[in-house]
Protein backbone atom coordinates (compact mmCIF):
# COMPACT_ATOMS: atom_id res chain seq x y z
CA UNK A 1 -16.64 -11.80 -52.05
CA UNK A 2 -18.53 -8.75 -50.80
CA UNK A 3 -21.07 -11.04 -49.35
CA UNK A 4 -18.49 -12.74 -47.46
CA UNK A 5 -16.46 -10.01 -46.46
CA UNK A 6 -19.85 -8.08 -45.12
CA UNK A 7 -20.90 -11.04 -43.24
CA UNK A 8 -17.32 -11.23 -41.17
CA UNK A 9 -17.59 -7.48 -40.28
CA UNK A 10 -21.07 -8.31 -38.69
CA UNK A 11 -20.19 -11.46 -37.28
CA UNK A 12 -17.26 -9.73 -35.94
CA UNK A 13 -18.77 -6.75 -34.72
CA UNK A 14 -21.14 -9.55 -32.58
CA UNK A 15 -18.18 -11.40 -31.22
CA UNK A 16 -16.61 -7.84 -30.14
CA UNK A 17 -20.58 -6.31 -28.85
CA UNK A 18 -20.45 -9.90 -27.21
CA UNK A 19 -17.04 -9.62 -25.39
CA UNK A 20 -17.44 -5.97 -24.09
CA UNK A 21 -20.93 -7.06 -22.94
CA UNK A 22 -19.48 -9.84 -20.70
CA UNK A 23 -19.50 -9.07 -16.95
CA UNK A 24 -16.16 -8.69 -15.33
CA UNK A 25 -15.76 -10.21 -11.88
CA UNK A 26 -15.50 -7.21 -9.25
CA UNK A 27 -12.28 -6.70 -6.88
CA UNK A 28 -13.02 -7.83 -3.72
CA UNK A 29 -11.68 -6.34 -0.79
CA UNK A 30 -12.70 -7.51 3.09
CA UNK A 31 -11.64 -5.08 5.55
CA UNK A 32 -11.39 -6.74 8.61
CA UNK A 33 -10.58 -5.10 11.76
CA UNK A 34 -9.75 -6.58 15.50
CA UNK A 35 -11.70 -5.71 18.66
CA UNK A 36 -13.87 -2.84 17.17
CA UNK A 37 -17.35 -3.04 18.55
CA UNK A 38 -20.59 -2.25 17.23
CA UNK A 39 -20.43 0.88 19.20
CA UNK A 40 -16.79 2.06 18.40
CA UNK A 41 -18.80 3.30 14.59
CA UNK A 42 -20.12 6.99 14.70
CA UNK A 43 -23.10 5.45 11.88
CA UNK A 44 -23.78 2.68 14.89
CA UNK A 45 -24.59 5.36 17.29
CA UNK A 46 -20.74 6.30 18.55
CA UNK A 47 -21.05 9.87 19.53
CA UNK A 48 -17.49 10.93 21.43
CA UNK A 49 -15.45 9.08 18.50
CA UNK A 50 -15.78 10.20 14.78
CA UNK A 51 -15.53 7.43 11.90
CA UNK A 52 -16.00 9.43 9.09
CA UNK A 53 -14.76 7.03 6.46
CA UNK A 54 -16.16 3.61 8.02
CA UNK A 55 -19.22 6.11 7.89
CA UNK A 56 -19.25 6.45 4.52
CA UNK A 57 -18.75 3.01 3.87
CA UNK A 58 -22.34 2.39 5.87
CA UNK A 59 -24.07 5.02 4.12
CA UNK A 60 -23.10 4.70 0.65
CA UNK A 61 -23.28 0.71 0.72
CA UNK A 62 -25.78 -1.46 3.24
CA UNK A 63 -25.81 -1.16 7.09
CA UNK A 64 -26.50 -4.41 8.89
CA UNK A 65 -27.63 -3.81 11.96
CA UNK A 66 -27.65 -7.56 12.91
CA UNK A 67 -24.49 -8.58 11.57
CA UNK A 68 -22.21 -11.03 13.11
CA UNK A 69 -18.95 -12.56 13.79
CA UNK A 70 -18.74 -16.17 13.76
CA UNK A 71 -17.20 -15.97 17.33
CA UNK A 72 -16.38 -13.51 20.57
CA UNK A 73 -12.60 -13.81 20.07
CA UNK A 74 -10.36 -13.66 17.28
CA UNK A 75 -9.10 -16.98 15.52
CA UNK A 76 -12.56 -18.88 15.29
CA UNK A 77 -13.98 -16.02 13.55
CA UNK A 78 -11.06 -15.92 11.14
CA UNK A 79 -11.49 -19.38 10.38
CA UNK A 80 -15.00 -19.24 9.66
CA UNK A 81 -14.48 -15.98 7.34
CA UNK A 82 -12.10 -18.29 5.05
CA UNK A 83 -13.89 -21.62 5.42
CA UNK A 84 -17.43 -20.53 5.66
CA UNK A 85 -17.76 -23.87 8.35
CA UNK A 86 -18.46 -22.90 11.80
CA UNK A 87 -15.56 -22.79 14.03
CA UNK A 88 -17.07 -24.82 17.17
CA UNK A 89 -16.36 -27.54 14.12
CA UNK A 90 -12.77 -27.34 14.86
CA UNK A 91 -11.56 -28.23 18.03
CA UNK A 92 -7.85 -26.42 17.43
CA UNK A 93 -10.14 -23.04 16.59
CA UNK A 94 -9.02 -21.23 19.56
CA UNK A 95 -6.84 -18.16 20.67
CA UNK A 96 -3.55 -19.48 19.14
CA UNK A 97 -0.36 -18.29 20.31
CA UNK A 98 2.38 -17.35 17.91
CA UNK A 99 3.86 -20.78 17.61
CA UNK A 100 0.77 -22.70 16.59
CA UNK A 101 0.66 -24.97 13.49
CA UNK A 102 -2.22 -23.94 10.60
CA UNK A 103 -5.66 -24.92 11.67
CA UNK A 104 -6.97 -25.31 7.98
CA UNK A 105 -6.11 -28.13 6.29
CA UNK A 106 -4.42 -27.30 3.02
CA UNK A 107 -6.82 -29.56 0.97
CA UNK A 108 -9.83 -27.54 2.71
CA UNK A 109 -11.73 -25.07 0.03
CA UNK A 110 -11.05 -21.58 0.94
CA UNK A 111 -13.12 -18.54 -0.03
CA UNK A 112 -9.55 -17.49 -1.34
CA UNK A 113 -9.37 -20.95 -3.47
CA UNK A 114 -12.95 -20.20 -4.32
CA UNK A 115 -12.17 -17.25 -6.33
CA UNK A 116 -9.08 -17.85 -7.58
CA UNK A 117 -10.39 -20.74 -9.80
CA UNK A 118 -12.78 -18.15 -10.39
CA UNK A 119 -9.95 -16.08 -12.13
CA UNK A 120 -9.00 -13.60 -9.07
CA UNK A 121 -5.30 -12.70 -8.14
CA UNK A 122 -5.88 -13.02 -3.74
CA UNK A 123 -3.46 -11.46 -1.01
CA UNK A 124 -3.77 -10.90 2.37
CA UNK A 125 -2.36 -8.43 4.61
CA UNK A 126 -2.38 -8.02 7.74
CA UNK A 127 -3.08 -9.57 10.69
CA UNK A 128 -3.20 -13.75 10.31
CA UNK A 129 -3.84 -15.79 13.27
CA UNK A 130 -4.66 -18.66 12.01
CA UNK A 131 -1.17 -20.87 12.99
CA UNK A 132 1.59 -21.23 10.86
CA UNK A 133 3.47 -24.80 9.80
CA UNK A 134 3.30 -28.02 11.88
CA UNK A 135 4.15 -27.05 14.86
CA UNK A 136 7.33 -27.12 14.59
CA UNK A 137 8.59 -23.86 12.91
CA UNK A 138 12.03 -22.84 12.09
CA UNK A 139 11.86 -18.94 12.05
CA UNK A 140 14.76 -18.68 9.86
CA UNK A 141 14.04 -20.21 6.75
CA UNK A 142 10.60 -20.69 4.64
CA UNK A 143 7.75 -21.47 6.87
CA UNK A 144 5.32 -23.39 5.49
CA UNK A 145 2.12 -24.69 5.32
CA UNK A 146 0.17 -20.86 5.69
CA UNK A 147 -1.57 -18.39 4.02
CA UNK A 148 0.07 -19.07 -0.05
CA UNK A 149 -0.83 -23.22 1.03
CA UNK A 150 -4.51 -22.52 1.68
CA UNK A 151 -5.24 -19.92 -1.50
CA UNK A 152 -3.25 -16.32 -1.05
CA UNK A 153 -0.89 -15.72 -4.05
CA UNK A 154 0.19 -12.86 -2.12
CA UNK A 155 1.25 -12.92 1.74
CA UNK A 156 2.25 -10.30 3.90
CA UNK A 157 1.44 -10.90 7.55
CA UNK A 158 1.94 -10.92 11.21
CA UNK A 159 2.33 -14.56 12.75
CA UNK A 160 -0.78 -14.02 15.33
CA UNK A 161 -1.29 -10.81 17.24
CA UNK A 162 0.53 -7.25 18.31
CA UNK A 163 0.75 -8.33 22.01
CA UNK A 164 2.40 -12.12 21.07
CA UNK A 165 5.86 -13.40 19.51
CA UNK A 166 7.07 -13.53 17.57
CA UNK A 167 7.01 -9.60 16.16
CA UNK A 168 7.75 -9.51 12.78
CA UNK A 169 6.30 -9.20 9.35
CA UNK A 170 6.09 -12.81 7.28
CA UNK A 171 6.23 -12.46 3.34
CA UNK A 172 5.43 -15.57 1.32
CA UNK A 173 6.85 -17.69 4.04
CA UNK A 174 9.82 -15.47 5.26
CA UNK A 175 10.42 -13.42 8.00
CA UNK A 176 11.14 -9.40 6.02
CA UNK A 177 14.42 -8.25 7.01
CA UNK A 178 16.00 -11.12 8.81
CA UNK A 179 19.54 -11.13 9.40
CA UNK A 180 20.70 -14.70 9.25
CA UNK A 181 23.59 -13.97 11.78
CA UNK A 182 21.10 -13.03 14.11
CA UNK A 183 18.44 -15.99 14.41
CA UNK A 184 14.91 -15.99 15.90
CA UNK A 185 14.37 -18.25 18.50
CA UNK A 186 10.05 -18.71 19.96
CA UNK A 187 8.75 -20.17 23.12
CA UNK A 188 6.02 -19.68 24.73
CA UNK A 189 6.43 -21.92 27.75
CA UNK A 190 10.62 -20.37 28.78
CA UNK A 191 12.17 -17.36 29.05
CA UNK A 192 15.69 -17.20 26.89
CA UNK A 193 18.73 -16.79 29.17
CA UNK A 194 19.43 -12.51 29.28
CA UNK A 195 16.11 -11.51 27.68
CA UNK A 196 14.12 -8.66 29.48
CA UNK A 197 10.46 -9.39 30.33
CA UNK A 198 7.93 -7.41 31.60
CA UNK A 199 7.79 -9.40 34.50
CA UNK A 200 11.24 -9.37 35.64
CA UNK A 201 12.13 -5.54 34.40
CA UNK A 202 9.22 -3.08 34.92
CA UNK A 203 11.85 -0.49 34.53
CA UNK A 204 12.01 -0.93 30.86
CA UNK A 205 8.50 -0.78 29.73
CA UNK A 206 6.68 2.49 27.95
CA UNK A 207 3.53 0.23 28.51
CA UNK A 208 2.48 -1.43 32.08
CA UNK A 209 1.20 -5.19 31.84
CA UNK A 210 -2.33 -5.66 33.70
CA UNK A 211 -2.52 -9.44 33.36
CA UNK A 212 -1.04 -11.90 30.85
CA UNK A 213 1.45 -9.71 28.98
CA UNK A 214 4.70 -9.96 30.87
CA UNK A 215 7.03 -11.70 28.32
CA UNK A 216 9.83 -10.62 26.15
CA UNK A 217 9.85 -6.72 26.09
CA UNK A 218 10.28 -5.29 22.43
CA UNK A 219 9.60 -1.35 21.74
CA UNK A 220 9.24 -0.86 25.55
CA UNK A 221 6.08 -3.30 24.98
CA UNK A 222 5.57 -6.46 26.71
CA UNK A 223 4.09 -9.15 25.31
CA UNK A 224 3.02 -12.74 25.36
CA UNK A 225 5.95 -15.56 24.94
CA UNK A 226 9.35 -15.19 24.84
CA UNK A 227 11.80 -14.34 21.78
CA UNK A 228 14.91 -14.40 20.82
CA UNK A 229 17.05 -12.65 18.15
CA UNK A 230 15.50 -10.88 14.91
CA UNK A 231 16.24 -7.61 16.10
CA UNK A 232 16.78 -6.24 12.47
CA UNK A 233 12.94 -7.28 11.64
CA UNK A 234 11.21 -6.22 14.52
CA UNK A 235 8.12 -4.60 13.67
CA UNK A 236 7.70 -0.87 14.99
CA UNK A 237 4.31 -0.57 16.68
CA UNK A 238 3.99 2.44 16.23
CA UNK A 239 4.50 2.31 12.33
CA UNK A 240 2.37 -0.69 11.92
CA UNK A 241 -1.08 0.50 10.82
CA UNK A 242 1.04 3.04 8.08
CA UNK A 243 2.93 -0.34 6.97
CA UNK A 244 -0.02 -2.72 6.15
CA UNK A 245 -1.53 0.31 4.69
CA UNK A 246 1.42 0.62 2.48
CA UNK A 247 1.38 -2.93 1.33
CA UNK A 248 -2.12 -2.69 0.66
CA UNK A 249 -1.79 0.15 -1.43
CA UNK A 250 1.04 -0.98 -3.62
CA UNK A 251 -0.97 -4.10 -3.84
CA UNK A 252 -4.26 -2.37 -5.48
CA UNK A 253 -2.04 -0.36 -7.43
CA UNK A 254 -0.50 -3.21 -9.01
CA UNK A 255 -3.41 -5.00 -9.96
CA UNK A 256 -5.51 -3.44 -12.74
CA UNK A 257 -5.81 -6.45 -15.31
CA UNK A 258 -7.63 -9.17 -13.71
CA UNK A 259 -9.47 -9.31 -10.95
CA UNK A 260 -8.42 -9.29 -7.15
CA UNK A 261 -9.27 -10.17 -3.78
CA UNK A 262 -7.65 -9.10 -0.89
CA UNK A 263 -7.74 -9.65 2.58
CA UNK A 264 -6.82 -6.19 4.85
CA UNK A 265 -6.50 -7.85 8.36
CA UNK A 266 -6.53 -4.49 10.27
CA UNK A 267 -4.67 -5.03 13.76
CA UNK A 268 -6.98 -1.63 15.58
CA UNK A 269 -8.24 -1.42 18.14
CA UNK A 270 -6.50 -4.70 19.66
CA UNK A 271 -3.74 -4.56 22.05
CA UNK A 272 -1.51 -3.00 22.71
CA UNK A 273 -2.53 0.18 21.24
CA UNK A 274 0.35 2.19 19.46
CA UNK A 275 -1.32 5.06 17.18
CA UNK A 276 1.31 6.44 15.46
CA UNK A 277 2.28 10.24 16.58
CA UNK A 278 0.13 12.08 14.00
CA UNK A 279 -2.55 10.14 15.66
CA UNK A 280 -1.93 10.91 19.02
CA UNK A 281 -4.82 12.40 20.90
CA UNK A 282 -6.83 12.64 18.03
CA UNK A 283 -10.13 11.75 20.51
CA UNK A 284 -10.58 12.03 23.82
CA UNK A 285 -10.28 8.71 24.66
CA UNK A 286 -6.87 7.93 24.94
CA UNK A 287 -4.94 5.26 22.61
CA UNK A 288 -8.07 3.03 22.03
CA UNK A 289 -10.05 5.92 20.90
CA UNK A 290 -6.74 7.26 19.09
CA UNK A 291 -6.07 3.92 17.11
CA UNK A 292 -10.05 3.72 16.27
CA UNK A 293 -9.45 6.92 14.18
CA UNK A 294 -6.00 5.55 12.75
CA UNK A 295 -7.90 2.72 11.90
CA UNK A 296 -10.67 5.13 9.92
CA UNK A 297 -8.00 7.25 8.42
CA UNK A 298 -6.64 3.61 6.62
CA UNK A 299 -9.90 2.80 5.15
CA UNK A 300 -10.47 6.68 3.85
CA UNK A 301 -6.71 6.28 2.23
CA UNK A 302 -7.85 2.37 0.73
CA UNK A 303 -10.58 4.14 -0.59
CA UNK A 304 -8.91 7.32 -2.01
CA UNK A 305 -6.30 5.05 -3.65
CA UNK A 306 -9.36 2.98 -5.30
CA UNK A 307 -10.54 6.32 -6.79
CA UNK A 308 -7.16 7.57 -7.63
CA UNK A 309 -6.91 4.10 -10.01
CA UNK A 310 -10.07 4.09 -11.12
CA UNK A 311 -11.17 0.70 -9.41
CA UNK A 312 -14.11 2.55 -7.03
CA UNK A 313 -16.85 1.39 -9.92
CA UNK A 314 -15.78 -2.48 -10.18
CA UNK A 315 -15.03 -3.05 -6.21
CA UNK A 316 -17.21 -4.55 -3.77
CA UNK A 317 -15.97 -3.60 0.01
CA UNK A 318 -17.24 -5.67 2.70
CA UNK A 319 -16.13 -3.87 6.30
CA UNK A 320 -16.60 -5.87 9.48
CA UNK A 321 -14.86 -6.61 12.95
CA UNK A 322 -13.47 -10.28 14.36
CA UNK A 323 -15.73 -10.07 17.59
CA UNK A 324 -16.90 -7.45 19.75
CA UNK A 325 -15.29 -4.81 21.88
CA UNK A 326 -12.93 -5.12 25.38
CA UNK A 327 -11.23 -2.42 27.30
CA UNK A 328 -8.70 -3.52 29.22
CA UNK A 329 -7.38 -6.61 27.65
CA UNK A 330 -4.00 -6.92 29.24
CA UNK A 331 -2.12 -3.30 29.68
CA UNK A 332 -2.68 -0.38 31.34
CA UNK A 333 -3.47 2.36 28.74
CA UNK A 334 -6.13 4.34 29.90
CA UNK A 335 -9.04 2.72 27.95
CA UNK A 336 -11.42 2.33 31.28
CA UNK A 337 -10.01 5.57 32.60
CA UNK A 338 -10.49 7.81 29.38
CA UNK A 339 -13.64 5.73 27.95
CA UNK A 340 -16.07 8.63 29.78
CA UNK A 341 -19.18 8.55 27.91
CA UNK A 342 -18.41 6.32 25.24
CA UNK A 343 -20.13 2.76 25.00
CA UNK A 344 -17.68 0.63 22.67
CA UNK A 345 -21.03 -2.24 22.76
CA UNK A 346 -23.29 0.37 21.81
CA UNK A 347 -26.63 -0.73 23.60
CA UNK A 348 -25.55 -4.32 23.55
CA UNK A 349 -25.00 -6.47 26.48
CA UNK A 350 -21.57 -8.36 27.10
CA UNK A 351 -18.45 -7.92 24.69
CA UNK A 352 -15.51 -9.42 23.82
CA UNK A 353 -15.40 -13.34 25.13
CA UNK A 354 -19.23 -12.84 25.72
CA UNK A 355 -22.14 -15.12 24.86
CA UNK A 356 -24.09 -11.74 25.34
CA UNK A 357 -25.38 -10.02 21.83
CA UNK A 358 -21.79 -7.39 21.69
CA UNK A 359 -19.43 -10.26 21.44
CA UNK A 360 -20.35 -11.24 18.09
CA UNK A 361 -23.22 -8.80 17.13
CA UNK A 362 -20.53 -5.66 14.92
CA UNK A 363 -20.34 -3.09 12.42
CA UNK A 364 -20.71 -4.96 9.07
CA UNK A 365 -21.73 -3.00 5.56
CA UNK A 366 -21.47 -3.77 2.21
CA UNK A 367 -20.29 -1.48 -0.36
CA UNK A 368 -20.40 -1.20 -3.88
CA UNK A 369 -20.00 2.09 -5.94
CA UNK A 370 -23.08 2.81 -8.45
CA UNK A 371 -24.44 -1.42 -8.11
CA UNK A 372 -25.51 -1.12 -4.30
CA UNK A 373 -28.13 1.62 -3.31
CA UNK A 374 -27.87 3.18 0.26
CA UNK A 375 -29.91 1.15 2.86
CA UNK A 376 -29.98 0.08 6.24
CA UNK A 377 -30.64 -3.57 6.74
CA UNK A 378 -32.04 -5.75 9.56
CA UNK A 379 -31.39 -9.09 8.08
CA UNK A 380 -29.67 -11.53 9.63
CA UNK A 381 -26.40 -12.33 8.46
CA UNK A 382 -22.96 -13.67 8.93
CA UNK A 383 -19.25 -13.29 7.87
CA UNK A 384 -20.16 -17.53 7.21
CA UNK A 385 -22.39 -15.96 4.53
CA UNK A 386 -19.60 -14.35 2.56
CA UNK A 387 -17.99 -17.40 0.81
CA UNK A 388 -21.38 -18.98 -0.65
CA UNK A 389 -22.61 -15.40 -1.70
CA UNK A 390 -19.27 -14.79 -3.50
CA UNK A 391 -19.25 -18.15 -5.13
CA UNK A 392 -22.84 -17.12 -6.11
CA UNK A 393 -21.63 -13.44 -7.12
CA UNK A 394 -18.52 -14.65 -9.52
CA UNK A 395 -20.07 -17.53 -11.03
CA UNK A 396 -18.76 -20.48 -8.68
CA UNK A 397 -20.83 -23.93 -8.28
CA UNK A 398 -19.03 -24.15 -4.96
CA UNK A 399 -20.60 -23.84 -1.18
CA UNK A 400 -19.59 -24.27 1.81
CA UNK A 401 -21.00 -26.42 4.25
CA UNK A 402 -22.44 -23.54 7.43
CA UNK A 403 -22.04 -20.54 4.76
CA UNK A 404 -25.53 -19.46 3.41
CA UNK A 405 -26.17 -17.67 -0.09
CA UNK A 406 -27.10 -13.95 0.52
CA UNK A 407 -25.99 -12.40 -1.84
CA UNK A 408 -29.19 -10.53 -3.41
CA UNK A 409 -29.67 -9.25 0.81
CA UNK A 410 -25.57 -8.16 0.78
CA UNK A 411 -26.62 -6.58 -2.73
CA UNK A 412 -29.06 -4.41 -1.00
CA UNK A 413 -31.97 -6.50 -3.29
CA UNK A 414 -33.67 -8.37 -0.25
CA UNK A 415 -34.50 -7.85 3.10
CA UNK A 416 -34.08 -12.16 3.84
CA UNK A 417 -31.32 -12.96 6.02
CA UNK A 418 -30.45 -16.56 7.17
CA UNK A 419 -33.13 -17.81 10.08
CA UNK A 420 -30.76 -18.94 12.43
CA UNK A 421 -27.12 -19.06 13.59
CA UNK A 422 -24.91 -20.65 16.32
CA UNK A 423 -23.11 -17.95 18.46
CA UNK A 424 -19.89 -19.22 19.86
CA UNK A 425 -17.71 -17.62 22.47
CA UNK A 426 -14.36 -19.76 23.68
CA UNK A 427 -16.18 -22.85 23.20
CA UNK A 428 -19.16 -22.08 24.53
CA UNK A 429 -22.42 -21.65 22.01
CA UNK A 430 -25.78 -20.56 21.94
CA UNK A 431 -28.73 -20.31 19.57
CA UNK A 432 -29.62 -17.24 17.55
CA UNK A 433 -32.90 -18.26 16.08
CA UNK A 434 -35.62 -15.15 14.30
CA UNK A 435 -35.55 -12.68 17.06
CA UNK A 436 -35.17 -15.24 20.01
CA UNK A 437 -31.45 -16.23 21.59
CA UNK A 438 -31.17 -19.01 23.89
CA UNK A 439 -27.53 -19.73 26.01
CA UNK A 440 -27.67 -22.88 27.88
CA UNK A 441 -26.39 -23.18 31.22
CA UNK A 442 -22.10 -22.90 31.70
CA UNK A 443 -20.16 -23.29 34.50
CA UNK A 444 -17.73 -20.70 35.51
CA UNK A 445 -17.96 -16.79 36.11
CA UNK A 446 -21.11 -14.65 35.11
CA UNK A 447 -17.86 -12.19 35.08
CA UNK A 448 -14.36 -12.25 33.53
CA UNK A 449 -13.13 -9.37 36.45
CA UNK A 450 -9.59 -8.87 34.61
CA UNK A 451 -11.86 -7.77 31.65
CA UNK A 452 -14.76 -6.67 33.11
CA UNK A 453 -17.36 -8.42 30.71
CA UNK A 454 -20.14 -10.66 31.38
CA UNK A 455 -20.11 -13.74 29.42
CA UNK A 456 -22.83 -15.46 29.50
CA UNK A 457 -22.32 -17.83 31.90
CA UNK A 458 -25.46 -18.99 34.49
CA UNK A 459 -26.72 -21.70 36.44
CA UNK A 460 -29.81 -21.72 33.92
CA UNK A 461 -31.13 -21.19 30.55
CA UNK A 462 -31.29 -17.82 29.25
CA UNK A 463 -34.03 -16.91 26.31
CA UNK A 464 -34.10 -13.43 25.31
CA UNK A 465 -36.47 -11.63 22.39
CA UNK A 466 -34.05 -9.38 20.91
CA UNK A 467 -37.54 -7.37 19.28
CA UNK A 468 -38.16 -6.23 22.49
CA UNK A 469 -35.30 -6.58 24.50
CA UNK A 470 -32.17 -5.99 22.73
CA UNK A 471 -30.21 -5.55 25.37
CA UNK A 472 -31.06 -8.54 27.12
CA UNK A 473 -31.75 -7.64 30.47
CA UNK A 474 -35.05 -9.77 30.66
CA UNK A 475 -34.91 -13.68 30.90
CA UNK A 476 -37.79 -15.42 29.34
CA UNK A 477 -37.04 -18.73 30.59
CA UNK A 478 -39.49 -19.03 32.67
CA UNK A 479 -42.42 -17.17 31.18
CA UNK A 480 -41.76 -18.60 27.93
CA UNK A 481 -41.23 -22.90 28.19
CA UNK A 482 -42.76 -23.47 25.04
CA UNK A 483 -40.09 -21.39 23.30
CA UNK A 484 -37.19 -22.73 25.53
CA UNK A 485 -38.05 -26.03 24.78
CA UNK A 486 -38.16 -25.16 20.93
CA UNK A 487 -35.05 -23.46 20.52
CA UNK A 488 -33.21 -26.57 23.06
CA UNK A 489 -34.43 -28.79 20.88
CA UNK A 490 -33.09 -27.40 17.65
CA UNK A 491 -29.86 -25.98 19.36
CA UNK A 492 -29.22 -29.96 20.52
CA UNK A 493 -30.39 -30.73 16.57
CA UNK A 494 -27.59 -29.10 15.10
CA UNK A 495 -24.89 -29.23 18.40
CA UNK A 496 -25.43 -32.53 19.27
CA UNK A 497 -25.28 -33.14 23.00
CA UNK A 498 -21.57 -32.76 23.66
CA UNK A 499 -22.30 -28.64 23.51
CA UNK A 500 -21.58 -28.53 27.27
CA UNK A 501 -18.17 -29.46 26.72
CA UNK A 502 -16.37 -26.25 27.32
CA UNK A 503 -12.36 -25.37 27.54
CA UNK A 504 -11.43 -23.33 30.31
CA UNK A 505 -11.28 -19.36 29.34
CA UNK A 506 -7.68 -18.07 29.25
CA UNK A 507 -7.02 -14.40 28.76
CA UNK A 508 -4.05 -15.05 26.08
C-alpha cells in the first residue's frame, strides 16, 4: 500500500508541475485610434505635442517604423484588421454612413472568432464602422447582424463615426438609454420635418461646417445625415473619450479568469474634435492637438488599470492608427490655423485619402511586459499580419487568406517583415514591394483642395525607393524601366487588370 500510495503523490505532483507549467494564452488588447498620423507620436519625431504614454508603449515594446494600415480611410482598414483579407477584396469596403448594413459576412472567420475558439472572452469598444444589419435597421429594437454576429461576446459601440447619425452608444444590439416614447428615426438622403441642420441654422452651432457636415445639429455639432428622436441617448461629445474609457476599464476589471481580447476603437483625433474641459488647451494646437493628448491620457489610464489588476505581465498591447493624418476634414476648428510647426505626416508625403506613404504608413508598436525586449524595428508589416500571428501566438491552425505570420518579428525575435503589400486608398491601390512603391496612373485631382492632401493621383506611373527617398519627392519612372516594369507586372499578378476601376472620392 505504501508503494501505491507513494507512486500517486509523484504521479500527482507531475500532473500538478505539468498543469502550472502550461502556458496561458495572453490578454489581448488592440488599441486602435482614428486619424492619428505617424507624426501626431512624440517617439515618431512629434516635437510641439507630447505622447508620453503612446511613448512608452514604443519604447518598452517594438517600434515599427514601417507599419501600415490596410487603407487611407477608415472602414477598409477596419475590415482588414478583423478579416486579415485585403479590403480592395470587398467592393462594399468603403466610407459607410451610419445606416449601412454589415460588410462581413457572419459565416466569415474573424480574428475575434479566431480566438475565441481559442478560449478568449472578446469585446469591443468603441468606435465600429463596419455597417450594422441589412440595410434596413429599426433603431428601436435589437439590431442585428453586428459586432456579437461576427465574434464579440461583448459590444459597446458607436454605429459609424462622431461627425454621422445616428449619435448614440449601441450595447449588444440596443441603442443605451432609449426611451421608447421617443423613437429614432435615420436618413441620410432627407431632412425630418422641424429638425435643425447646420445648413439651414448656422445660428445654433458651437462648431462651423467647412464642407460635408451640415445635417442634423446635436450638441451644437453638425453632422452627416439626418436624425430623428433619441434625445435621452444622445451621446455627449464632449464626455465620449471618458465613456469608452470607462467601459473599457470595467471590462478589464471584470475579466481575470480566462483570457480576453478586446478591441478599444479610440474615436481621437477624428472629427469633430470635442476634448473634454480638463483637456482643453492642453497643447498649443488647438482641439486636434488637445484630443491627441486626451487620446494619450486613455491609454496611460488602460495601462494603469492593467497594473492596478495585475494583468501588465500576461497582456500583449498592439497600438496603431486606421490611416494617416488630415486637418481639416469637414469643420472649422482651428487645426490648419493652430498646426504651426507641427507635421501630423511626420516626413511623409500625402495623408489621409492619399496613395502617398502618410496615408497608410502610422504609429504601430507592440508591447508586452517582461516577453518583448525594447527595439525599434524596420520590418515591414501590416495590421493584415495580426490575425495569422495571433492564430500562430495562441495555438490556432487557422489563417487568413492576405494576413501573413509575423509573429516572432511582432515578438521583437526577427527583423523579417512580409516582402510586399497592396496600399489602397478609396479604391485606388498601389504596390509596396522591398523598398520600392509603384502607383499607377488615376484620373482625378493630384489634390483633394477641401482637405488639402495630395493623393496620388497622375497622368503616369510613379516608382519611388523609399531607402533613399522616403518622402517621395523623386519619380523613378523614367530612370528606372526595368523596375517599373517589374513591380507592373506583379502589381497586375495579384490585382488583376480591373485595378483601374476606381469610385469617385467623396469627402463623407
Amino acid at each position: 500500500m505504501k508503494k501505491y500510495a507513494f507512486l500517486f503523490i509523484v504521479l500527482t505532483a507531475i500532473a500538478l508541475g505539468s498543469c502550472s507549467e502550461a502556458p496561458q494564452n495572453p490578454n489581448i488588447i488592440i488599441i486602435y485610434t482614428d486619424d492619428l498620423g505617424y507624426g501626431d507620436v512624440s517617439a515618431y519625431g512629434a516635437t510641439e505635442i507630447n505622447t508620453p504614454n503612446m511613448d512608452f508603449l514604443a519604447n518598452n515594446g517594438v517600434q515599427f517604423t514601417q507599419g501600415y494600415a490596410s487603407s487611407a480611410t477608415c472602414t477598409p482598414s477596419r475590415y482588414a484588421l478583423l478579416t486579415g483579407t485585403y479590403p480592395w477584396k470587398e467592393k462594399r469596403a468603403r466610407i459607410l454612413p451610419g445606416t449601412a448594413p454589415l460588410i462581413i459576412d457572419t459565416a466569415q472567420i474573424t480574428l475575434p472568432k479566431m480566438l475565441k475558439k481559442q478560449g478568449y472572452e472578446t469585446a469591443v469598444i468603441g468606435k465600429w464602422h463596419l455597417g450594422l444589419g441589412t440595410g434596413q435597421v429599426d433603431w428601436n429594437s435589437h439590431i442585428s447582424p453586428g459586432p456579437n454576429e461576427i465574434g464579440f461576446d461583448h459590444a459597446y459601440i458607436m454605429a459609424a463615426t462622431q461627425d454621422r447619425v445616428p449619435t448614440v452608444y449601441i450595447e449588444n444590439g440596443y441603442v443605451d438609454g432609449l426611451d421608447p416614447s421617443d423613437p429614432i428615426e435615420i436618413s441620410y438622403k432627407r431632412n425630418y420635418e422641424g429638425q435643425a441642420t447646420g445648413k439651414n441654422n448656422p445660428e445654433l452651432l458651437s462648431m462651423m461646417w467647412h464642407h460635408g457636415h451640415n445635417g442634423t445639429i446635436v450638441n451644437g455639432v453638425p453632422r452627416i445625415g439626418f436624425m430623428k428622436g433619441g434625445e435621452s441617448a444622445k451621446w455627449s461629445d464632449k464626455d465620449m473619450a471618458d465613456h469608452f474609457l470607462n467601459k473599457v476599464k470595467k471590462y478589464i476589471k471584470s475579466k481575470k479568469d480566462n483570457p480576453f481580447f478586446l478591441y478599444y476603437g479610440m474615436q481621437q483625433p477624428h472629427v469633430p474634435r470635442t476634448p473634454h474641459p480638463r483637456f482643453v488647451g492642453a497643447t498649443s494646437l488647438g482641439p486636434r492637438g488637445d484630443v491627441i493628448a486626451e487620446a494619450d491620457w486613455c491609454v496611460g489610464e488602460l495601462i494603469k488599470t492593467l497594473e492596478e489588476e495585475g494583468l501588465m505581465e500576461n497582456t500583449l498591447i498592439v497600438f496603431s492608427s486606421d490611416n494617416g493624418p488630415v486637418l481639416n476634414d469637414g469643420y472649422y476648428d482651428d487645426a490648419v490655423e493652430k498646426n504651426g510647426n507641427h507635421t501630423a505626416a511626420g516626413v511623409l508625403r500625402g495623408g489621409k485619402y492619399s496613395l502617398f506613404e502618410a496615408g497608410t504608413r502610422v504609429p504601430f508598436m507592440v508591447y508586452w511586459k517582461g516577453k518583448i525586449q525594447p527595439k525599434k524595428s524596420d520590418a515591414l508589416v501590416s495590421q493584415l499580419d495580426l490575425f495569422s500571428s495571433f492564430a500562430s501566438l495562441t495555438g490556432s491552425n487557422l489563417r487568413a487568406d492576405d494576413s501573413v505570420d509575423l509573429l516572432d518579428t511582432f515578438m521583437g525575435n526577427s527583423n523579417l517583415g512580409r516582402k510586399e503589400l497592396i496600399l489602397e486608398a478609396t479604391t485606388r491601390t498601389a504596390l509596396r514591394s522591398g523598398d520600392w512603391v509603384m502607383i499607377p496612373p488615376y484620373k482625378g485631382p493630384a489634390k483633394l483642395k477641401a482637405v488639402n492632401i495630395e493623393i496620388g493621383n497622375g497622368n503616369q506611373y510613379q516608382l519611388y525607393d523609399l531607402s533613399q527617398d522616403i518622402s517621395q519627392q523623386v519619380n523613378l519612372s523614367e530612370s528606372k524601366p526595368e523596375k517599373l516594369n517589374e513591380m507592373i507586372l506583379r502589381f497586375k499578378e495579384i490585382r488583376g487588370d480591373s485595378y483601374s476601376k476606381v469610385k469617385k472620392i467623396e469627402l463623407k
